[in-house]
C-alpha atoms as a PDB file:
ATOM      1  CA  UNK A   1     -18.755  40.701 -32.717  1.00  0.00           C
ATOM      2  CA  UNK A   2     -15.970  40.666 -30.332  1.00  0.00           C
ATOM      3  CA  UNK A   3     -17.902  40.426 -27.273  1.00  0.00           C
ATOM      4  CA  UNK A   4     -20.837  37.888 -28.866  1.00  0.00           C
ATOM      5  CA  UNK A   5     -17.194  35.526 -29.560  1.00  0.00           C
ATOM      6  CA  UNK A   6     -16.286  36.007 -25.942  1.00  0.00           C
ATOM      7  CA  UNK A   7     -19.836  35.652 -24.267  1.00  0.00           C
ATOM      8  CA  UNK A   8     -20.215  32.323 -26.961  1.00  0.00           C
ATOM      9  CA  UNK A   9     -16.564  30.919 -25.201  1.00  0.00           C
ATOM     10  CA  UNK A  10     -17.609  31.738 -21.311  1.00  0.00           C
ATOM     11  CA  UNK A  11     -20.626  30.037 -21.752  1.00  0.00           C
ATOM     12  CA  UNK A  12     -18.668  26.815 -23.225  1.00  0.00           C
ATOM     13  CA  UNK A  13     -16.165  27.059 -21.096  1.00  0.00           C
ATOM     14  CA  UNK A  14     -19.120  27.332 -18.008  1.00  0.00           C
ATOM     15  CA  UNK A  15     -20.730  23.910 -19.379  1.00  0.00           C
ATOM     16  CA  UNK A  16     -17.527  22.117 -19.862  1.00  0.00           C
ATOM     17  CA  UNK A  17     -17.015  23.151 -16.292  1.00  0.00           C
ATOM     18  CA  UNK A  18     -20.204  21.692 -14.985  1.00  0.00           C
ATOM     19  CA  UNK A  19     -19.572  18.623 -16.683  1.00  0.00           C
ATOM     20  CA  UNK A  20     -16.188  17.951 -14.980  1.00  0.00           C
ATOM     21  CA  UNK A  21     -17.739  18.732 -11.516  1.00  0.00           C
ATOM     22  CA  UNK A  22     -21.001  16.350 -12.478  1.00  0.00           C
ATOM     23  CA  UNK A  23     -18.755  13.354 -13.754  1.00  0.00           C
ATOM     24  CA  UNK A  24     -16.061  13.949 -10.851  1.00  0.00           C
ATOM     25  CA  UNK A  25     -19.131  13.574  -8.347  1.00  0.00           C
ATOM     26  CA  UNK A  26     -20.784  10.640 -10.136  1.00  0.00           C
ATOM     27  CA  UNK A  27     -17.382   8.747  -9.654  1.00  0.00           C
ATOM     28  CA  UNK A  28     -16.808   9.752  -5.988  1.00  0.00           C
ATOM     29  CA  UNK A  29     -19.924   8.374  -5.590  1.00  0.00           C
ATOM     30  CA  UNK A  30     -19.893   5.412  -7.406  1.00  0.00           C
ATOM     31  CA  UNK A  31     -16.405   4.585  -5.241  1.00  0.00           C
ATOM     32  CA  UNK A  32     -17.942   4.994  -1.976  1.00  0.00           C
ATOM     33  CA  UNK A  33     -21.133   3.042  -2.729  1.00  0.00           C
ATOM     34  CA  UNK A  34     -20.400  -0.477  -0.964  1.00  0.00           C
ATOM     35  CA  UNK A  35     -21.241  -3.233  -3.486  1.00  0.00           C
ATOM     36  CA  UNK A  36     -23.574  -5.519  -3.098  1.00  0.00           C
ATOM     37  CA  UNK A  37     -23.369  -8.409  -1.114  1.00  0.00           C
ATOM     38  CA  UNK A  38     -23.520 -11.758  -2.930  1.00  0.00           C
ATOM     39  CA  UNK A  39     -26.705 -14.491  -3.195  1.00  0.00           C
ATOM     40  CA  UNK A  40     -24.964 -16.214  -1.118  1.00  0.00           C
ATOM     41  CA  UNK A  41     -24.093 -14.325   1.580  1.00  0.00           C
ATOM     42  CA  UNK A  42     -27.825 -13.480   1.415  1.00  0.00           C
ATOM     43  CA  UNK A  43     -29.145 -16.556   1.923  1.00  0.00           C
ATOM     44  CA  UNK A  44     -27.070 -17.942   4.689  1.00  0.00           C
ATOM     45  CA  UNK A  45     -30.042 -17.668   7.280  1.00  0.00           C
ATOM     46  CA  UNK A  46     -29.269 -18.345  11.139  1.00  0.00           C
ATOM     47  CA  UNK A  47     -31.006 -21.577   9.877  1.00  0.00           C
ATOM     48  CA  UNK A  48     -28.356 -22.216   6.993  1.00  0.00           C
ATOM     49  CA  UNK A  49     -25.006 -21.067   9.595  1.00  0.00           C
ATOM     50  CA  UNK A  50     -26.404 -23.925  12.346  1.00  0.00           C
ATOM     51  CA  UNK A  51     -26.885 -26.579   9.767  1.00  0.00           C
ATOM     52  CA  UNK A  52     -23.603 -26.037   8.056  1.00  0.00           C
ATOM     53  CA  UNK A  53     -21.620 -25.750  10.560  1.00  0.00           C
ATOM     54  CA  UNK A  54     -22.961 -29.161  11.811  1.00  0.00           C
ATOM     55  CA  UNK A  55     -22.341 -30.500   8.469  1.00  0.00           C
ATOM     56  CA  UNK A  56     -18.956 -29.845   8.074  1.00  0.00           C
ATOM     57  CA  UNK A  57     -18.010 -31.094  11.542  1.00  0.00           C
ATOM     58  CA  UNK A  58     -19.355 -34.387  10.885  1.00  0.00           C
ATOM     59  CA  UNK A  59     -17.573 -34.518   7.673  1.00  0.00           C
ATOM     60  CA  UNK A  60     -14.464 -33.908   9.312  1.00  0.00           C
ATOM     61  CA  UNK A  61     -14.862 -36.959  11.231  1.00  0.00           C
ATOM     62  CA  UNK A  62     -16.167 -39.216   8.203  1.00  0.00           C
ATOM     63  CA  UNK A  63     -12.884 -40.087   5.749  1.00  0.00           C
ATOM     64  CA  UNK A  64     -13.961 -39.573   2.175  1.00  0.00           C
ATOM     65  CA  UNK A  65     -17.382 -37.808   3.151  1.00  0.00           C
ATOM     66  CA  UNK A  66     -19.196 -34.614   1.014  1.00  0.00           C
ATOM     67  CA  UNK A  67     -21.092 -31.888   2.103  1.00  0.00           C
ATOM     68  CA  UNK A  68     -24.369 -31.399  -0.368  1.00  0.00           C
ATOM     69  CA  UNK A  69     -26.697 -29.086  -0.091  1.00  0.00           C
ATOM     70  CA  UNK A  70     -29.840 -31.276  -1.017  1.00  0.00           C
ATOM     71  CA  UNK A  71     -32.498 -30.498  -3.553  1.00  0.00           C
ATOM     72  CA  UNK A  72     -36.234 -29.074  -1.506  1.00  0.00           C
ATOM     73  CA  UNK A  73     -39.794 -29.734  -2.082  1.00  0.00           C
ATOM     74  CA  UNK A  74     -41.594 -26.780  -1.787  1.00  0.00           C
ATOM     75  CA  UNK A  75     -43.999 -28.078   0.225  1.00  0.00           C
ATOM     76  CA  UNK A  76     -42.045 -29.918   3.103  1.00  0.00           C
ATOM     77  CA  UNK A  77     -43.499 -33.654   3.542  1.00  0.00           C
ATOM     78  CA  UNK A  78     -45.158 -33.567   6.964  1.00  0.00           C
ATOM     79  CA  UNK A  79     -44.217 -37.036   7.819  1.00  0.00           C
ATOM     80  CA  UNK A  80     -42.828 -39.742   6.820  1.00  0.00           C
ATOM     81  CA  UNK A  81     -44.496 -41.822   3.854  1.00  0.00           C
ATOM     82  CA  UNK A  82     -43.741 -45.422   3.412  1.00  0.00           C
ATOM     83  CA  UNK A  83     -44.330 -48.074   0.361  1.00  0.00           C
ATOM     84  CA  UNK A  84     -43.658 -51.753   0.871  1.00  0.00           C
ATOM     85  CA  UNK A  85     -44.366 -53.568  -2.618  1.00  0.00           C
ATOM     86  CA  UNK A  86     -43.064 -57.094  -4.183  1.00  0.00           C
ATOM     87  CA  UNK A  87     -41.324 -56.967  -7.208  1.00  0.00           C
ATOM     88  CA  UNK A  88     -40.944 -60.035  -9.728  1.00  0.00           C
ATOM     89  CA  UNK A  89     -37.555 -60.309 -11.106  1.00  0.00           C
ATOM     90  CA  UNK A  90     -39.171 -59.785 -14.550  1.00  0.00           C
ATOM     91  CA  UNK A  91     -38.739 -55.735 -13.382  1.00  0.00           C
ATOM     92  CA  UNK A  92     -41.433 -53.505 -12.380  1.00  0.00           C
ATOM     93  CA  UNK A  93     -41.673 -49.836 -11.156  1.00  0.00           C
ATOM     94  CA  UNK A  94     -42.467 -48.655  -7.191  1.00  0.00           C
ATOM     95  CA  UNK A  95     -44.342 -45.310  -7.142  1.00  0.00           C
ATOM     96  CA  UNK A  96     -44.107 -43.277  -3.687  1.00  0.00           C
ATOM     97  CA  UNK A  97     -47.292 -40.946  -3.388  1.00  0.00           C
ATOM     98  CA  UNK A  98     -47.612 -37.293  -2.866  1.00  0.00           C
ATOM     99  CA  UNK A  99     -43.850 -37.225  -3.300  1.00  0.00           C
ATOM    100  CA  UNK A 100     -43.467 -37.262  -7.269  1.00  0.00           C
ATOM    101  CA  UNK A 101     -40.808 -40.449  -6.895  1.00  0.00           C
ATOM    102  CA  UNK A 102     -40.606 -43.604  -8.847  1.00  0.00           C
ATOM    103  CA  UNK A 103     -38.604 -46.389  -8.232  1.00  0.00           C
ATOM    104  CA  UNK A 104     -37.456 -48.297 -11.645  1.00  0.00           C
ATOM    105  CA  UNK A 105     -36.222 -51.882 -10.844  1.00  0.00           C
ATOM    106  CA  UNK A 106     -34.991 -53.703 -14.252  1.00  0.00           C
ATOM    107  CA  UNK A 107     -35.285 -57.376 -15.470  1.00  0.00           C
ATOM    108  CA  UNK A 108     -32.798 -59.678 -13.451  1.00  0.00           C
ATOM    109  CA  UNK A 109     -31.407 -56.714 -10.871  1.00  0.00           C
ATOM    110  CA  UNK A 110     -31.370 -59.428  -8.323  1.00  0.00           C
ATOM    111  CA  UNK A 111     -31.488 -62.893  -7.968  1.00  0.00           C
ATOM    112  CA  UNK A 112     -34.791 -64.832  -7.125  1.00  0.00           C
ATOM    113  CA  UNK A 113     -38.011 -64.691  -8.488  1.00  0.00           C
ATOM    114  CA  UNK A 114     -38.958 -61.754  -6.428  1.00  0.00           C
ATOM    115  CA  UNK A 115     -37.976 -59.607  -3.873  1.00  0.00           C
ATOM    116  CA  UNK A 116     -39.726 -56.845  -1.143  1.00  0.00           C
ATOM    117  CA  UNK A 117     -38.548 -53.674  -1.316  1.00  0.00           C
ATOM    118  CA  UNK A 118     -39.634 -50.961   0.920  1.00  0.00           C
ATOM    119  CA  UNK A 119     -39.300 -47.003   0.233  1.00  0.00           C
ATOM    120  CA  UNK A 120     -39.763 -44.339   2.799  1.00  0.00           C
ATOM    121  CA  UNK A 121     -39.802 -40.657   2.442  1.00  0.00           C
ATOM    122  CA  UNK A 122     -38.207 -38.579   4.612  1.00  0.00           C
ATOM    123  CA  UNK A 123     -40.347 -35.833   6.403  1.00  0.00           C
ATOM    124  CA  UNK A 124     -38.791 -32.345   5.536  1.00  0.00           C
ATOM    125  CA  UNK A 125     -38.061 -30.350   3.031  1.00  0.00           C
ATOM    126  CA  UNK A 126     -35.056 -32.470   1.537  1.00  0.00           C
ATOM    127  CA  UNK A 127     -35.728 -34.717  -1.253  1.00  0.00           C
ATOM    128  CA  UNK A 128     -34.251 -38.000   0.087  1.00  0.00           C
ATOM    129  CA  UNK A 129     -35.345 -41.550   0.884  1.00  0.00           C
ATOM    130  CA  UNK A 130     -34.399 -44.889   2.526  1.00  0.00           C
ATOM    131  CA  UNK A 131     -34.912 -47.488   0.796  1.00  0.00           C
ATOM    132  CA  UNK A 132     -34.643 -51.259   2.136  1.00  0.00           C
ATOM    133  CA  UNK A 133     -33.755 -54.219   2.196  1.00  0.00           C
ATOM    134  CA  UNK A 134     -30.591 -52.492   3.946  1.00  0.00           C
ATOM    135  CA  UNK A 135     -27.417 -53.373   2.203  1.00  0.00           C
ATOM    136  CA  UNK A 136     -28.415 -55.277  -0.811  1.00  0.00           C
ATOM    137  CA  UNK A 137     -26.136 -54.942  -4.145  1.00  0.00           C
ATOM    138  CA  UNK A 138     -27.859 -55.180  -7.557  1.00  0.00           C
ATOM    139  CA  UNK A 139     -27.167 -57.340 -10.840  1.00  0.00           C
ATOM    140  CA  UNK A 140     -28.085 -54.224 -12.780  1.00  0.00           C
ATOM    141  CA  UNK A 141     -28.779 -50.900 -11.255  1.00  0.00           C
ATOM    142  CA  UNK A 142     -31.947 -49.671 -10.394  1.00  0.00           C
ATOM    143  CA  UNK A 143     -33.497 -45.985 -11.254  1.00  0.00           C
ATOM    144  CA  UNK A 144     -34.163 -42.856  -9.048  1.00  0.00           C
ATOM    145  CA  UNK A 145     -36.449 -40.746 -10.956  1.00  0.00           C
ATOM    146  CA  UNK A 146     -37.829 -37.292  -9.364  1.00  0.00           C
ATOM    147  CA  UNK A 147     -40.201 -35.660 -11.009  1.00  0.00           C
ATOM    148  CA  UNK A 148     -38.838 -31.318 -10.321  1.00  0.00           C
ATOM    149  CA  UNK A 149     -42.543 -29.595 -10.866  1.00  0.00           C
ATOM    150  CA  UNK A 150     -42.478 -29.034  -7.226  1.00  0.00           C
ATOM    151  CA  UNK A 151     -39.028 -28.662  -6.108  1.00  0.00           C
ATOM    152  CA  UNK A 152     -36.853 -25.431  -6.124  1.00  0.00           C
ATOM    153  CA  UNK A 153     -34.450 -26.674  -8.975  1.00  0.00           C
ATOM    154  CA  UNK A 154     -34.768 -23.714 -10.862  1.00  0.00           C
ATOM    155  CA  UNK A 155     -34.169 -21.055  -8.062  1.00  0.00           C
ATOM    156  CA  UNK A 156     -31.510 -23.402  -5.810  1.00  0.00           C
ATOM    157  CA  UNK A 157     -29.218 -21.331  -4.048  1.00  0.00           C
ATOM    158  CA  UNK A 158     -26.105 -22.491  -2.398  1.00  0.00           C
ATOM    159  CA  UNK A 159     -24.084 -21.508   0.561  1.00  0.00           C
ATOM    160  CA  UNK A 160     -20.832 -19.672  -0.121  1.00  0.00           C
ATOM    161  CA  UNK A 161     -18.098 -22.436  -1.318  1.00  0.00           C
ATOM    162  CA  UNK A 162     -20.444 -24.481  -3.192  1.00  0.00           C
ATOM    163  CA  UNK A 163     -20.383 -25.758  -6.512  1.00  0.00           C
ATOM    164  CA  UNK A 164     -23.875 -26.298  -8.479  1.00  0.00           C
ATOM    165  CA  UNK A 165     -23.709 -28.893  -9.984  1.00  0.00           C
ATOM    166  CA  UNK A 166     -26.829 -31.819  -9.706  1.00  0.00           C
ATOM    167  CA  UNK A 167     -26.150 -34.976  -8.707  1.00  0.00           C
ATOM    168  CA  UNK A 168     -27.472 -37.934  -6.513  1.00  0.00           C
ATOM    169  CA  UNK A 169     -25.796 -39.024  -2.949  1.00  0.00           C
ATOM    170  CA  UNK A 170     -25.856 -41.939  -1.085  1.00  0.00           C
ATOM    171  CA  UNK A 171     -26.194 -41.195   3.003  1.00  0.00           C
ATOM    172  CA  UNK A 172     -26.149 -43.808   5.971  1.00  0.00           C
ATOM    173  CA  UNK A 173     -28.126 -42.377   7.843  1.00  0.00           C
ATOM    174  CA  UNK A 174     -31.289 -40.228   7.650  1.00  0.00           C
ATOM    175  CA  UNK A 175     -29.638 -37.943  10.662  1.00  0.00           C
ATOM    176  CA  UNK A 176     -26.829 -37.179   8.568  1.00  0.00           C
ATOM    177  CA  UNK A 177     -28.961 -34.894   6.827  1.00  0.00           C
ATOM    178  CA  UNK A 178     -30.722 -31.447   8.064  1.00  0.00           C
ATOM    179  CA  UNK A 179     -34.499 -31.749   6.839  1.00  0.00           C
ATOM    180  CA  UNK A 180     -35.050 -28.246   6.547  1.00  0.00           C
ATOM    181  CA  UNK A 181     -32.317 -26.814   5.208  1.00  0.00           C
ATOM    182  CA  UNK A 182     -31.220 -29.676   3.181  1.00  0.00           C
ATOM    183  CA  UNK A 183     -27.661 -29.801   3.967  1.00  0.00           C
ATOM    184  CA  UNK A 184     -26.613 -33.310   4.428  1.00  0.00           C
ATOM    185  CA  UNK A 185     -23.476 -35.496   4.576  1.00  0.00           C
ATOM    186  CA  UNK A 186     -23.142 -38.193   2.030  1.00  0.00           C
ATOM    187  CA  UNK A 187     -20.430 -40.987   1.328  1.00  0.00           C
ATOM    188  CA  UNK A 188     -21.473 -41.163  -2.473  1.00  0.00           C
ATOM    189  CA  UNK A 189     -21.985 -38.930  -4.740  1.00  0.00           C
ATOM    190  CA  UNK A 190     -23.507 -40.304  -8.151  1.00  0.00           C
ATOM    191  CA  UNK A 191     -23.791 -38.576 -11.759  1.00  0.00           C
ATOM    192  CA  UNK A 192     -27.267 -37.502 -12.527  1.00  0.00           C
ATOM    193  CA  UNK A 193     -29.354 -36.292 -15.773  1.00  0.00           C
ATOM    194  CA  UNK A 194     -32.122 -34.009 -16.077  1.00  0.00           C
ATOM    195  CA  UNK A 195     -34.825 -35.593 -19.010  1.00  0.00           C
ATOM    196  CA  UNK A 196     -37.512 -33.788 -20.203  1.00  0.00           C
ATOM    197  CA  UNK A 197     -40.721 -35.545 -20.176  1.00  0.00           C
ATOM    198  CA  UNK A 198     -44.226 -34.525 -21.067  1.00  0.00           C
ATOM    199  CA  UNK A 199     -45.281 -34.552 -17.891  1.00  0.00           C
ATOM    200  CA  UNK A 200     -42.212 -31.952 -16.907  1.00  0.00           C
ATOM    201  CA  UNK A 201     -38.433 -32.395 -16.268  1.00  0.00           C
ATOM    202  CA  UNK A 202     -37.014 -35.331 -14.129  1.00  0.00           C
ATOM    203  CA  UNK A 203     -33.741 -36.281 -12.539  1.00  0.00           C
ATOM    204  CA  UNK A 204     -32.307 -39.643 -12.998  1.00  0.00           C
ATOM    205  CA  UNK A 205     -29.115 -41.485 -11.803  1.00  0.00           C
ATOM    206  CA  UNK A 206     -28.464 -44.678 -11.155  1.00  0.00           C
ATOM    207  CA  UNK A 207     -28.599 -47.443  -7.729  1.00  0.00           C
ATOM    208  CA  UNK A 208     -26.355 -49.673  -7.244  1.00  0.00           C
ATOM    209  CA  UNK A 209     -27.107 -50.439  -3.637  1.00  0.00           C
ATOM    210  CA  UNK A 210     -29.754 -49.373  -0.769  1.00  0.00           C
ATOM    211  CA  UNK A 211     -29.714 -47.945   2.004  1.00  0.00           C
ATOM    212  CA  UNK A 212     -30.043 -43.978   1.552  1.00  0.00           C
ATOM    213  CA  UNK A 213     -30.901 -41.541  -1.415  1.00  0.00           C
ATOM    214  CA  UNK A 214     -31.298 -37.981  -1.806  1.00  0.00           C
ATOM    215  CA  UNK A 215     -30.708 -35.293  -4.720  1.00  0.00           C
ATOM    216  CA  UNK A 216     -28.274 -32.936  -4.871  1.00  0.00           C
ATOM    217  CA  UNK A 217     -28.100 -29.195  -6.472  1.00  0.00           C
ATOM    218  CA  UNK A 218     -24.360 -28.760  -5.195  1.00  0.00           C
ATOM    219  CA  UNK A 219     -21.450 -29.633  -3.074  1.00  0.00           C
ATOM    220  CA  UNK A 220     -18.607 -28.740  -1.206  1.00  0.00           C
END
């Protein structure tokens, strides 16, 4: 009896043992794993380091200027596609094709009985557009609406720094902004909503005056 009591307490004392030794080496191991790097630091491609280093030195130079990493088609536009239409003063609606953009103008935005208004999209990847006449200031203020079936909205990522948060941006000028990568410099940076529609979602914010429009998914 004595020895069955003695074999039954070795053989505890042998698994408690082996469990110590097992739980020791899981946590050794678990300390010297390295952790895994970030999205972020994933995603900053050779491509990404050029284009935002660029960025932020021309910020640096521009007073009062943003860093945003622009919203992407996934299918880049292979050039540039332009739409020159009247519009009464009534209001009416300018629809850019193959690029899922309409342009809402409302009833007395401008003075006149009509005006010409001509939208270009940007070749690239980045969802941005001029828009002219250059420099004009609206009554009322018009309507960017993208359509975001074909953008990467839902899988964005954003350079380390960032904060997501979607917005529009105003830009002077179309070089101000990295077609490929999306990462621009804008002097404007304008609260936007995402509406569901049946057609699919679409982001909205408001004009108040031309030249240069893009979407944003976050900023610096």
């Amino acid at each position: 009896m004595k020895k069955d009591l003695r074999a039954s307490r070795s053989r505890h004392l042998t698994v408690l043992a082996v469990a110590v030794v097992t739980a020791i080496i899981a946590a050794c191991s678990d300390a010297a794993a390295p952790s895994a790097p970030s999205v972020s630091d994933r995603d900053m491609s050779p491509e990404v380091e050029q284009a935002l280093a660029k960025a932020n030195s021309q910020s640096a130079d521009i007073p009062e200027s943003f860093v945003a990493q622009g919203l992407l088609r996934e299918r880049p536009l292979t050039h540039a596609v332009t739409v020159t239409r009247v519009v009464r003063n009534d209001g009416g609606s300018i629809d850019v094709p193959g690029t899922d953009f309409q342009l809402r103008i409302p009833r007395g935005a401008f003075v006149g009985r009509s005006m010409t208004f001509t939208i270009t999209a940007l070749p690239g990847a980045a969802v941005a557009y001029e828009f002219q006449p250059a420099g004009t200031h609206f009554l009322v203020p018009l309507t960017f609406v993208q359509k975001l079936g074909h953008t990467n909205l839902d899988h964005a990522k954003l350079p380390p720094g960032f904060e997501r948060k979607v917005s529009g941006a105003y830009f002077t000028d179309a070089s101000m902004i990295d077609p490929q990568t999306g990462l621009a410099v804008v002097a404007e940076l304008l609260p936007a909503e995402i509406d569901a529609t049946w057609s699919g979602n679409q982001l909205t914010f408001p004009i108040w005056h031309f030249s240069g429009y893009m979407a944003s998914t976050g900023r610096r």
